[in-house]
Structure formats: structure tokens, C-alpha cells
PDB file of N, CA and C in Angstrom:
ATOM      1  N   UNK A   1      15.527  10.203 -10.064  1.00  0.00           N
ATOM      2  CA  UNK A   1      15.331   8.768 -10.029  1.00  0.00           C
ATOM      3  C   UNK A   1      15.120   8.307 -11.476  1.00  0.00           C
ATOM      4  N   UNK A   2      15.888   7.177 -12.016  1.00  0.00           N
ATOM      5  CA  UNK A   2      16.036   6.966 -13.229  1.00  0.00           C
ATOM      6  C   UNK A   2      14.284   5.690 -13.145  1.00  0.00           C
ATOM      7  N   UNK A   3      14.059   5.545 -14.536  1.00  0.00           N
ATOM      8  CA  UNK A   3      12.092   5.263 -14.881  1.00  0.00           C
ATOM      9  C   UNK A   3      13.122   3.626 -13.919  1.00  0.00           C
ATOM     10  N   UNK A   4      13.838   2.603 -14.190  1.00  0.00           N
ATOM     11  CA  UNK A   4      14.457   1.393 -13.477  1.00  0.00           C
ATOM     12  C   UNK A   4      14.786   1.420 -11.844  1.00  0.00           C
ATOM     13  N   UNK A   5      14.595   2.489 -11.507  1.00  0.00           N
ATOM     14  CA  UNK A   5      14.597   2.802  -9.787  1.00  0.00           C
ATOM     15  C   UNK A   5      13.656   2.673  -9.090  1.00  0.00           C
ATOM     16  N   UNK A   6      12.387   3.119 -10.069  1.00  0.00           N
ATOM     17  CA  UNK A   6      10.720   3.570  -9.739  1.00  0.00           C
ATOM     18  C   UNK A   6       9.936   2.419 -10.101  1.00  0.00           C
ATOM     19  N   UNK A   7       8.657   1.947  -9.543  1.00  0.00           N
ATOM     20  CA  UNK A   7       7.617   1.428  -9.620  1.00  0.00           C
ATOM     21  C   UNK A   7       6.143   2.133  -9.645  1.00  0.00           C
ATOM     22  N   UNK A   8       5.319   1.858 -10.248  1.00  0.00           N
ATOM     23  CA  UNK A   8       3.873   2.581  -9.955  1.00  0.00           C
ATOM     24  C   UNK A   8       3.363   1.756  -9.723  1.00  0.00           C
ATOM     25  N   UNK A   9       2.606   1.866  -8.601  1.00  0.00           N
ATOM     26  CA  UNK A   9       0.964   0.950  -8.170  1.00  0.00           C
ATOM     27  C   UNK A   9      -0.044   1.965  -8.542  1.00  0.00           C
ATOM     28  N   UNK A  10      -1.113   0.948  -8.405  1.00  0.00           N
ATOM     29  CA  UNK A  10      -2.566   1.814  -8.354  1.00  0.00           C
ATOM     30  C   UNK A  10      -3.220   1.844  -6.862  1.00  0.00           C
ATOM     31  N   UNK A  11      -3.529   2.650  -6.722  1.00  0.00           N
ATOM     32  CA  UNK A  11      -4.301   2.822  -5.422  1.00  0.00           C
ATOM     33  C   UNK A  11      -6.024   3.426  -5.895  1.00  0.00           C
ATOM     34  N   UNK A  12      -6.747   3.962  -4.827  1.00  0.00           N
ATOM     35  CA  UNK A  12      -8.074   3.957  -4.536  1.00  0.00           C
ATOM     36  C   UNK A  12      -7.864   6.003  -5.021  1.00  0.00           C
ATOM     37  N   UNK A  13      -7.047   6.124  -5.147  1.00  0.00           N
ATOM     38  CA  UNK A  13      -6.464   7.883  -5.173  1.00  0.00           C
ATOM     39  C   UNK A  13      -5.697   7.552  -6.391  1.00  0.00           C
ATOM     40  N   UNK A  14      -5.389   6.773  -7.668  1.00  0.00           N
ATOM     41  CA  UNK A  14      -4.536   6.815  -8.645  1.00  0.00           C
ATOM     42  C   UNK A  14      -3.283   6.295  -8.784  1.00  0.00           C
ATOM     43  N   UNK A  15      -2.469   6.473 -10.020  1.00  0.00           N
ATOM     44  CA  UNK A  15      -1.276   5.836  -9.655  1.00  0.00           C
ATOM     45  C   UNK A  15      -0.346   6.432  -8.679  1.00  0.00           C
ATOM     46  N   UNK A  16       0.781   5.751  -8.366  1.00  0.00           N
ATOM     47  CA  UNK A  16       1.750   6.311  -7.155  1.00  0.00           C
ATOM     48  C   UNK A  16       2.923   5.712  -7.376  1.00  0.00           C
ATOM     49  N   UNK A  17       4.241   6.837  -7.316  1.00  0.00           N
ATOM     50  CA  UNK A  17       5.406   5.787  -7.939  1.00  0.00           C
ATOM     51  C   UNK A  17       6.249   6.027  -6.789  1.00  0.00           C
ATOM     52  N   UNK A  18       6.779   5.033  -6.391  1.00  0.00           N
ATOM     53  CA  UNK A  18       7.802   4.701  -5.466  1.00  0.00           C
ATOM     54  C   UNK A  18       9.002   4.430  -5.962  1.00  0.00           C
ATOM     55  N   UNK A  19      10.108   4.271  -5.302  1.00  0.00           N
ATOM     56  CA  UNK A  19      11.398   3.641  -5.329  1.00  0.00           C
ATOM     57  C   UNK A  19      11.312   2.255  -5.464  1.00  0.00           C
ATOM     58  N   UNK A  20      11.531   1.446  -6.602  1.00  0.00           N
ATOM     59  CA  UNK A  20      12.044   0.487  -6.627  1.00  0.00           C
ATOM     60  C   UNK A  20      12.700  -0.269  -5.003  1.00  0.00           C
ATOM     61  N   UNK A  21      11.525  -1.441  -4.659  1.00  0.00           N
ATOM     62  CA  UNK A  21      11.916  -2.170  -3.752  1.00  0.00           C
ATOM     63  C   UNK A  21      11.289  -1.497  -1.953  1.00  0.00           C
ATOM     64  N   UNK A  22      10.208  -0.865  -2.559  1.00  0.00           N
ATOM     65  CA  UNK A  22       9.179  -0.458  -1.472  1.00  0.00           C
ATOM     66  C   UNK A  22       8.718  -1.680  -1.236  1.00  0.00           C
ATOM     67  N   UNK A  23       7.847  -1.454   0.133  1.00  0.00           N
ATOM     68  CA  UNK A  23       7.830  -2.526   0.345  1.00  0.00           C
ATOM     69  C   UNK A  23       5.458  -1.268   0.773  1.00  0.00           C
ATOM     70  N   UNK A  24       4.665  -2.671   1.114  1.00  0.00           N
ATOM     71  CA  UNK A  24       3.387  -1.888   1.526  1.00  0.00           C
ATOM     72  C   UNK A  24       3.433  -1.232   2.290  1.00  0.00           C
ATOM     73  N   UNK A  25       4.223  -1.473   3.794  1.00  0.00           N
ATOM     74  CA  UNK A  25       4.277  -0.094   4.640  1.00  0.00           C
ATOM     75  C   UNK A  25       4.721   1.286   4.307  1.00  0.00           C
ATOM     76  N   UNK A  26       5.242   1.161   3.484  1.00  0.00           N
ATOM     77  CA  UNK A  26       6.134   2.447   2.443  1.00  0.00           C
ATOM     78  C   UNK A  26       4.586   2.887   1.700  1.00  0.00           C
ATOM     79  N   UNK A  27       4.174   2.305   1.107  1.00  0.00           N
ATOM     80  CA  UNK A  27       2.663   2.848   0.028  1.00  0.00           C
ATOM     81  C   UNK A  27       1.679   2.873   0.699  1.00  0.00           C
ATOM     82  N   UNK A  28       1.212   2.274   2.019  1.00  0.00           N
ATOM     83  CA  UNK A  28       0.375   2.384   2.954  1.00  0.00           C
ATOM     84  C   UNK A  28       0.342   4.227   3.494  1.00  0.00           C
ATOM     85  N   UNK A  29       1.532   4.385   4.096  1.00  0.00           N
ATOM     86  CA  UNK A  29       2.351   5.720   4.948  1.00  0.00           C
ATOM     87  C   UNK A  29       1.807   7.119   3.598  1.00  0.00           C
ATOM     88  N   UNK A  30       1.856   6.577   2.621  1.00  0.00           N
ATOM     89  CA  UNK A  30       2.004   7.507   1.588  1.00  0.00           C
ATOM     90  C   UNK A  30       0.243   7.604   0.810  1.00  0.00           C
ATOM     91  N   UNK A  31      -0.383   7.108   0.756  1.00  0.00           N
ATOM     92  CA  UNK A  31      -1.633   6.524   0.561  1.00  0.00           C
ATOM     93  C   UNK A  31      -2.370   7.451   1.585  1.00  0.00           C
ATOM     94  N   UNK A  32      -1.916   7.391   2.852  1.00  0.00           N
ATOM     95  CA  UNK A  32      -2.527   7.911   4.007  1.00  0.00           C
ATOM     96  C   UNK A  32      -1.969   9.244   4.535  1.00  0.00           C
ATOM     97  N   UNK A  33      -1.010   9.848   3.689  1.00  0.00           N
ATOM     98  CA  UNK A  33      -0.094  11.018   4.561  1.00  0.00           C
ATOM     99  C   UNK A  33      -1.284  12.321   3.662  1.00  0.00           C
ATOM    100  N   UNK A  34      -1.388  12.860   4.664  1.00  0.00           N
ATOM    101  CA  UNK A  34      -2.705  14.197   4.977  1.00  0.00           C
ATOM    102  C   UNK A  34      -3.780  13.828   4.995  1.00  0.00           C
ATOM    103  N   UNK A  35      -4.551  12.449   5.448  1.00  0.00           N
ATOM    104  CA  UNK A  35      -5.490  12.080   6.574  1.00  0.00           C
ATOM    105  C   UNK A  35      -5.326  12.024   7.639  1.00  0.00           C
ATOM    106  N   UNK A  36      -6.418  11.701   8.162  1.00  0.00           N
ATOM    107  CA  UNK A  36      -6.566  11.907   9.829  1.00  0.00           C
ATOM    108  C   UNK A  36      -6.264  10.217  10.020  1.00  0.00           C
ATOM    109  N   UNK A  37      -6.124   9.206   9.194  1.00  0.00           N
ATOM    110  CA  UNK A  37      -6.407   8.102   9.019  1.00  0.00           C
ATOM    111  C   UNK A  37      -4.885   7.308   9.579  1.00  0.00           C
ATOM    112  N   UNK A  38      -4.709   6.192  10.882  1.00  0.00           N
ATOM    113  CA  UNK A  38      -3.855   5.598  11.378  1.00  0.00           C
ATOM    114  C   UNK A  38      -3.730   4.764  10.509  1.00  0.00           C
ATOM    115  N   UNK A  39      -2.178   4.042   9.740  1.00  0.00           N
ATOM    116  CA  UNK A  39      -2.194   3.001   9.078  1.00  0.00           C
ATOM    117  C   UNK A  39      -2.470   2.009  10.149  1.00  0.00           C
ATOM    118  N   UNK A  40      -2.305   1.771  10.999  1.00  0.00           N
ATOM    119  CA  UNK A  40      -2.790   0.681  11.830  1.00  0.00           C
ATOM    120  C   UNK A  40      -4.149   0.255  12.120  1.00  0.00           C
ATOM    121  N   UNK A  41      -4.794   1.342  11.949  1.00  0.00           N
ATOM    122  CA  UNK A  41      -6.961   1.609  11.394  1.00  0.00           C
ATOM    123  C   UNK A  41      -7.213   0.851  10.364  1.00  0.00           C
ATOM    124  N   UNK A  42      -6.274   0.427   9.144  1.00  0.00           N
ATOM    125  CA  UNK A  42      -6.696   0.136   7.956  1.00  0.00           C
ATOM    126  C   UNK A  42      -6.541  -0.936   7.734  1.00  0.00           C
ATOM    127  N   UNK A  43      -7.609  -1.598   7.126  1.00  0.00           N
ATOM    128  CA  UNK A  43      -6.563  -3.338   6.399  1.00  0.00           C
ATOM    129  C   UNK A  43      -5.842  -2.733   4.984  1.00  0.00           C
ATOM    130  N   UNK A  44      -5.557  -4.339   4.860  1.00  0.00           N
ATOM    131  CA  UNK A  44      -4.708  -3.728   3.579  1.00  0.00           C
ATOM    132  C   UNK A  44      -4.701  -5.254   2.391  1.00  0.00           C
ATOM    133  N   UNK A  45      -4.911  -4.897   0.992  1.00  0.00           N
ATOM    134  CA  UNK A  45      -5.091  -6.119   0.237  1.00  0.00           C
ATOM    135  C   UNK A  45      -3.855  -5.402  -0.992  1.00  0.00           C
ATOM    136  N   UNK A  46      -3.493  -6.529  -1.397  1.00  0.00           N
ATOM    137  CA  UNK A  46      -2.632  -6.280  -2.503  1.00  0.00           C
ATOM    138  C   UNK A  46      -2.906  -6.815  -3.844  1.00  0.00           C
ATOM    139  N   UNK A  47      -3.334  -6.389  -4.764  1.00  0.00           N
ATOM    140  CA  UNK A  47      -3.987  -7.598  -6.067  1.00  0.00           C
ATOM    141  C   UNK A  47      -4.944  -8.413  -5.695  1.00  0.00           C
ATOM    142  N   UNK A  48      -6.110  -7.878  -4.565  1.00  0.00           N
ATOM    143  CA  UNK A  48      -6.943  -8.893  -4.294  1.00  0.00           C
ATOM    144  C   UNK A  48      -6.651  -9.610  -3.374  1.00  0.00           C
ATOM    145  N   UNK A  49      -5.411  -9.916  -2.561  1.00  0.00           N
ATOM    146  CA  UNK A  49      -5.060 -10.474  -1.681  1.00  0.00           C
ATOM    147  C   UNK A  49      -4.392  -9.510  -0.280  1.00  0.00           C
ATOM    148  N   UNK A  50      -5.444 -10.079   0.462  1.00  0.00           N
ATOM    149  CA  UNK A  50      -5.275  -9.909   1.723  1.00  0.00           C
ATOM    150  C   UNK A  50      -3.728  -9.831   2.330  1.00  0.00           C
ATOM    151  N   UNK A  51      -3.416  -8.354   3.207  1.00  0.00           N
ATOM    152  CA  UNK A  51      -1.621  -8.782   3.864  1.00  0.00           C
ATOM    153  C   UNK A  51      -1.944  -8.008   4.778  1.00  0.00           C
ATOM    154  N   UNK A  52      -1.564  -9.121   5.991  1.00  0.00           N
ATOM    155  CA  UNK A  52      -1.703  -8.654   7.335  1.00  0.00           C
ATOM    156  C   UNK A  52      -0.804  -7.436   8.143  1.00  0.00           C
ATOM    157  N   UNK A  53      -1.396  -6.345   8.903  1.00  0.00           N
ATOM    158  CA  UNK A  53      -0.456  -5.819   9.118  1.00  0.00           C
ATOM    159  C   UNK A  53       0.999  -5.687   9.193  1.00  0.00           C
ATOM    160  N   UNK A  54       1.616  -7.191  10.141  1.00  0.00           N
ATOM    161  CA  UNK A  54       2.613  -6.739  11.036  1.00  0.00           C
ATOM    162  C   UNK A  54       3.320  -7.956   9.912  1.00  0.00           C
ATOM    163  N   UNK A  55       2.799  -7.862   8.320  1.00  0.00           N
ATOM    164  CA  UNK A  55       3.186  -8.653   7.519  1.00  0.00           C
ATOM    165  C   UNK A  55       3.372  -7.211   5.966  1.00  0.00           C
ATOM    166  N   UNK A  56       3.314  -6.143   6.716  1.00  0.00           N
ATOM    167  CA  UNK A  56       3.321  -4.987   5.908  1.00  0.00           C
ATOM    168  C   UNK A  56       4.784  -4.423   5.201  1.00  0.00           C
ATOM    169  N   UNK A  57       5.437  -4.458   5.947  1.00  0.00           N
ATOM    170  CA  UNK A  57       7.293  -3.827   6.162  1.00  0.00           C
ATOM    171  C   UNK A  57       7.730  -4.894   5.371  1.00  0.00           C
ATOM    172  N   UNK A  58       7.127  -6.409   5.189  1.00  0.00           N
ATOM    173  CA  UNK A  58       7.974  -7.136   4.338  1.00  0.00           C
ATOM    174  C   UNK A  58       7.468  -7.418   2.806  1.00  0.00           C
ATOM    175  N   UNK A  59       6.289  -7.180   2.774  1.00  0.00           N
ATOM    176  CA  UNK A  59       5.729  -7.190   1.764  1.00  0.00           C
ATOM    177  C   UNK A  59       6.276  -6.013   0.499  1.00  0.00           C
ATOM    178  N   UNK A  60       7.374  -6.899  -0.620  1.00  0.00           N
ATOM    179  CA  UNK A  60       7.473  -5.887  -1.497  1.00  0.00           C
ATOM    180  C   UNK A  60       6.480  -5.810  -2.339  1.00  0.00           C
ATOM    181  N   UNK A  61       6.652  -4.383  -2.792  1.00  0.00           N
ATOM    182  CA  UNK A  61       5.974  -4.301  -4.028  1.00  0.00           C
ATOM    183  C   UNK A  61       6.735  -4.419  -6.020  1.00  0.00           C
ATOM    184  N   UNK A  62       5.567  -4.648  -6.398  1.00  0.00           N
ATOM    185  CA  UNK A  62       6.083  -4.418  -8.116  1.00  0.00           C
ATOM    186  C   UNK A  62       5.454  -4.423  -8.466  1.00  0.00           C
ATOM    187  N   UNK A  63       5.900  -3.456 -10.021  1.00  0.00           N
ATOM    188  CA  UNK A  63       5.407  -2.487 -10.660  1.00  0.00           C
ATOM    189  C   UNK A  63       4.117  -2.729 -11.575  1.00  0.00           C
ATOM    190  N   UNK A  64       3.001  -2.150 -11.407  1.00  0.00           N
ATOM    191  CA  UNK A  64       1.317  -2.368 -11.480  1.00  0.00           C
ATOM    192  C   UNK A  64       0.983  -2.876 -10.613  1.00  0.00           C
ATOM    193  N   UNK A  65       1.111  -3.356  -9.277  1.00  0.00           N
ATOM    194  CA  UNK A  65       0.607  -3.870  -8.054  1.00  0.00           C
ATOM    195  C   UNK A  65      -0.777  -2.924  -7.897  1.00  0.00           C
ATOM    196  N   UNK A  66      -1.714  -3.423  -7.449  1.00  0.00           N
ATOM    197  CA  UNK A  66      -3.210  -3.066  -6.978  1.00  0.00           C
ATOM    198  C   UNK A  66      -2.893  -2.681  -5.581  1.00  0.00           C
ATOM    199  N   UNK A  67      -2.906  -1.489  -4.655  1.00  0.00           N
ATOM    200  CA  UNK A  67      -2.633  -1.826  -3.630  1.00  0.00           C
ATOM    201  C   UNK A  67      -4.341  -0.792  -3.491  1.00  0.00           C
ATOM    202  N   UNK A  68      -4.462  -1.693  -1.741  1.00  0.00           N
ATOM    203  CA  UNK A  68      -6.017  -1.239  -1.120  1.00  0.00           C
ATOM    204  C   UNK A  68      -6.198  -1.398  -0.065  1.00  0.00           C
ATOM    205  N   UNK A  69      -6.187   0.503   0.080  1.00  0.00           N
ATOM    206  CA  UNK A  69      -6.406   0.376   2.054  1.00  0.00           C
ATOM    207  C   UNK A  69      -8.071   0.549   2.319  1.00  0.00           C
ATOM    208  N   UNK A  70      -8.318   0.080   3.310  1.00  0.00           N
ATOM    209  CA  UNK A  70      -9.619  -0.312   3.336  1.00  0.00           C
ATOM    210  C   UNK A  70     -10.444  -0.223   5.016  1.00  0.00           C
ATOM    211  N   UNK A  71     -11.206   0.079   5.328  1.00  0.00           N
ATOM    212  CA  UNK A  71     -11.796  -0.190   6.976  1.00  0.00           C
ATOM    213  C   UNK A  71     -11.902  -1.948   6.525  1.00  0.00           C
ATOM    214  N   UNK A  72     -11.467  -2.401   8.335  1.00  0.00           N
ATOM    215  CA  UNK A  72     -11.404  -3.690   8.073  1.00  0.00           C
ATOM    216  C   UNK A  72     -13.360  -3.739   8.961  1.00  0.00           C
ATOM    217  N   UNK A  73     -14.061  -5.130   8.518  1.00  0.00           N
ATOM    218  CA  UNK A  73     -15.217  -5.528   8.552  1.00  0.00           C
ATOM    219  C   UNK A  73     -14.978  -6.201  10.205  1.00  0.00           C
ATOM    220  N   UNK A  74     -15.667  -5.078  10.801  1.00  0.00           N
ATOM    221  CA  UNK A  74     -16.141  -6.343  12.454  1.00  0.00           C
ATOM    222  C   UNK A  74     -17.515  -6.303  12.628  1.00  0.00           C
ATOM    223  N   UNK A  75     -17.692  -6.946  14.001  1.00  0.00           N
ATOM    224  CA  UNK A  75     -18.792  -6.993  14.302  1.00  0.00           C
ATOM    225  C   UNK A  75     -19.265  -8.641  14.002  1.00  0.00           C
ATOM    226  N   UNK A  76     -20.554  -8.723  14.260  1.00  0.00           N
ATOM    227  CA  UNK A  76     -20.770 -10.041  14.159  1.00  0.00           C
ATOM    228  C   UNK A  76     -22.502 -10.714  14.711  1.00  0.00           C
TER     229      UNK A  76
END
């Protein structure tokens, strides 16, 4: 993969480089692959901003993006 194919984010585990034109469900899957941990368990914020699950698959990424999986807050 040529360095113009690839992107790096930061995550909570370091940087992580993807293919050019990932999208968060792609860095979510990868973030989480050898936990016990369901991406569907997790919220998810991008640069500080909040992206809803089933708003994951469209959400691209680019390159230095903050990405952050997280337990989401219930209760009340």
C-alpha cells in the first residue's frame, strides 16, 4: 500500500493505519478484533464528536482523525 492509499487515526491503543477511505465501522472492527468486546456494546466519538451506530459504515475517516470507542453512560 503506497503512504497516499493509507490513513492513520489515533485510537485509545495508538496509532492505526487503514486504507484510504475507511470508513468507522472499518476502525471500530479493528480497534476491537481480540476482545471479548461487541462493536455494537460500544459508543463511538470521532474528534470529540459523537457518531451513532447505525451512522458507523458511513462515516469516513481522515488522516489524524481521533477515533473513541467507549462504554456508552446509562442509567438514570
Amino acid at each position: 500500500m503506497s503512504h497516499s492509499d493509507e490513513l492513520t487515526i489515533h485510537t485509545d491503543r495508538g496509532p492505526l493505519t487503514l486504507r484510504a477511505g475507511s470508513t468507522l465501522a472499518d476502525a471500530v472492527d479493528l480497534v476491537l478484533a481480540g476482545t471479548d468486546r461487541d462493536p455494537a456494546s460500544v459508543a463511538t466519538a470521532v474528534n470529540g464528536g459523537f457518531v451513532p451506530r447505525d451512522a458507523r459504515a458511513r462515516h469516513v475517516l481522515a488522516d489524524g482523525d481521533a477515533v473513541l470507542c467507549f462504554s456508552p453512560i446509562t442509567g438514570g
